[in-house]
Protein backbone atom coordinates (compact mmCIF):
# COMPACT_ATOMS: atom_id res chain seq x y z
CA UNK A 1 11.95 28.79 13.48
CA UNK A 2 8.53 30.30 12.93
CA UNK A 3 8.82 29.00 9.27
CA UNK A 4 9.88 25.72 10.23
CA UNK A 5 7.43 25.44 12.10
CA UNK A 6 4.76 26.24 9.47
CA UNK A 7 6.03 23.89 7.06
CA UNK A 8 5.33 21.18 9.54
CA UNK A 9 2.39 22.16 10.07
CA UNK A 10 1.55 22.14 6.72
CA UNK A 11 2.87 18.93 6.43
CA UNK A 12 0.87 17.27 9.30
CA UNK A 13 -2.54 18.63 7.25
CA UNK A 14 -2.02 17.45 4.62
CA UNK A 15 -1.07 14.23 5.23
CA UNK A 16 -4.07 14.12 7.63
CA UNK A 17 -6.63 14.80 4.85
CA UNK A 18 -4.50 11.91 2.59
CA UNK A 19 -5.63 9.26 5.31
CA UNK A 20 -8.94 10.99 5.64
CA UNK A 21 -9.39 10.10 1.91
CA UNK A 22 -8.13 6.76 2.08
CA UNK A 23 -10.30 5.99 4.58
CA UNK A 24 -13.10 7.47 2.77
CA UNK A 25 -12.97 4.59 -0.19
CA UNK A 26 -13.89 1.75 2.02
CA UNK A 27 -17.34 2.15 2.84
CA UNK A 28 -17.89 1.15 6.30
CA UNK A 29 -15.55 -0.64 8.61
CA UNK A 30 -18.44 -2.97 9.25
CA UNK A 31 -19.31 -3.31 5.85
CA UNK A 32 -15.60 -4.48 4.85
CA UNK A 33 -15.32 -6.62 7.77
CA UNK A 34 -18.69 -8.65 7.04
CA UNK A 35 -17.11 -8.63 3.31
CA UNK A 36 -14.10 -9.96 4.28
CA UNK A 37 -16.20 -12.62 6.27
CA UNK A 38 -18.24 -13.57 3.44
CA UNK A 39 -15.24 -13.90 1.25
CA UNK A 40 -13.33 -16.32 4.04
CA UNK A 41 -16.35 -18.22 4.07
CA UNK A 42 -17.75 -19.08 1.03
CA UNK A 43 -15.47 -17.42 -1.97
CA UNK A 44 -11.61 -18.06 -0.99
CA UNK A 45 -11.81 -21.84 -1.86
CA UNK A 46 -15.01 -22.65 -3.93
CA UNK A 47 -13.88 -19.24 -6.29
CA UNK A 48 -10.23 -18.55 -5.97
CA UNK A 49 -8.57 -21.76 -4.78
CA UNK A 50 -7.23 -20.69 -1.59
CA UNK A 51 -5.85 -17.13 -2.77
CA UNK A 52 -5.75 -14.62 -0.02
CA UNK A 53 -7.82 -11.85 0.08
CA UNK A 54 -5.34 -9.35 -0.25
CA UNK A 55 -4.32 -11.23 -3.95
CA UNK A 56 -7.63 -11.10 -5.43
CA UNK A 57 -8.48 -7.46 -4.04
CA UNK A 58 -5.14 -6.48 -5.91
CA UNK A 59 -6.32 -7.70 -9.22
CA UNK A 60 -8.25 -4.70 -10.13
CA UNK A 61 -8.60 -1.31 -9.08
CA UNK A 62 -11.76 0.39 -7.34
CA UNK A 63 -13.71 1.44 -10.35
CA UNK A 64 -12.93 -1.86 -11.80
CA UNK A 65 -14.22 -3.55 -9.06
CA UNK A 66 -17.46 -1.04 -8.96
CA UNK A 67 -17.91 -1.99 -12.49
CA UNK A 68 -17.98 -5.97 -11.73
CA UNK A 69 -20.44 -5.69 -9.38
CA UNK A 70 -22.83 -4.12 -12.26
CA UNK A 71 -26.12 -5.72 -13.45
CA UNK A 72 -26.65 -7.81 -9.94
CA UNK A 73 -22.60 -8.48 -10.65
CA UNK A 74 -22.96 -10.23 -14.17
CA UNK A 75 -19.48 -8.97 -15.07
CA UNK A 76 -18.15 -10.24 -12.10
CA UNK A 77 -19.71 -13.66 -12.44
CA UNK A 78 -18.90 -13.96 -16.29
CA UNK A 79 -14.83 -13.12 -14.94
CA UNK A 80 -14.71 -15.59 -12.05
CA UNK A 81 -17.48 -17.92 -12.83
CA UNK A 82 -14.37 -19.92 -14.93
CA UNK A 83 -16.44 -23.56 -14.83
CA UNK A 84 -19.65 -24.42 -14.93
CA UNK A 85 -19.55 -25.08 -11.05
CA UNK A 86 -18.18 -21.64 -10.10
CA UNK A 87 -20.43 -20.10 -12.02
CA UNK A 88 -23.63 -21.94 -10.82
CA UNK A 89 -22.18 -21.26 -7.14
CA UNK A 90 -21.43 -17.32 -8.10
CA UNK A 91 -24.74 -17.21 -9.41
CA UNK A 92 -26.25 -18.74 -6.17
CA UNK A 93 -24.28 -16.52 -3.42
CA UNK A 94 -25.32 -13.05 -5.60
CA UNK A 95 -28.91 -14.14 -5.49
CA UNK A 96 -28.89 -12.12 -2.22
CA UNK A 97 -28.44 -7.98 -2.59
CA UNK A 98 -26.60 -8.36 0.93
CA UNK A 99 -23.69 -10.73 -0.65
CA UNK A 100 -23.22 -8.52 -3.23
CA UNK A 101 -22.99 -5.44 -1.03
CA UNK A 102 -20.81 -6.99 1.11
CA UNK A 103 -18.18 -8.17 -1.37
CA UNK A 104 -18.21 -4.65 -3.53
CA UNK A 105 -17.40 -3.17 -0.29
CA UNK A 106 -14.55 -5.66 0.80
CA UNK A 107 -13.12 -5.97 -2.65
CA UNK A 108 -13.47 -1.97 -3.49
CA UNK A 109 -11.86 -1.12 0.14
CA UNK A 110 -8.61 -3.17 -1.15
CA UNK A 111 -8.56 -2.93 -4.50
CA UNK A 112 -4.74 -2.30 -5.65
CA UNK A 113 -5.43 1.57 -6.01
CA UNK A 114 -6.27 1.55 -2.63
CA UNK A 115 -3.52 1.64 -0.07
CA UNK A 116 -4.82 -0.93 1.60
CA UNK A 117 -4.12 -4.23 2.47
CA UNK A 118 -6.94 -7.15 4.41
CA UNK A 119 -5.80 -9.45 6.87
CA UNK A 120 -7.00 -12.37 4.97
């Protein structure tokens, strides 16, 4: 009993420090949320034609995502930016630091190594 007992403990830990370090790759709740916003807003149509959050989150993984967002997110803009108009609107919504922040954090938080999935 007392080993049974022990295992589950064990088992309880550890699965409490595997949400502990899920949670730890989104940034802030607040942070993700006001990405998610931004994304709703003014990227799910004009960008991605209507795709959901959750499907263009799940086309790269975290570090992917960090590395899009490089160079006041050239690479991302050069990936997405597909016409002349997305890429003149891209280039216009990353003017602002805040935008950018935003969307790392929302598209990072979900990315398809994550775990997680948006409710957009």
């Amino acid at each position: 009993m007392k080993k049974l007992s022990k295992v589950l403990l064990a088992a309880m830990l550890i699965l409490g420090f595997g949400a502990a370090t899920l949670s730890a790759n989104c940034t802030t709740d607040r942070d993700t949320t006001k990405g998610q916003r931004y994304f709703q807003k003014m990227f799910k149509n004009s960008i991605f034609d209507g795709d959901t959050g959750a499907k263009v989150a799940a086309l790269h993984a975290g570090y992917e995502w960090e590395e899009l967002f490089e160079n006041e997110a050239q690479p991302f803009i050069e990936e997405f930016g597909t016409t002349d108009k997305k890429k003149a609107i891209l280039t216009k919504l990353f003017e602002k630091e805040e935008v950018r922040n935003y969307m790392k954090a929302f598209l990072t938080c979900y990315a398809n190594d994550s775990g997680n999935v948006p409710s957009c």
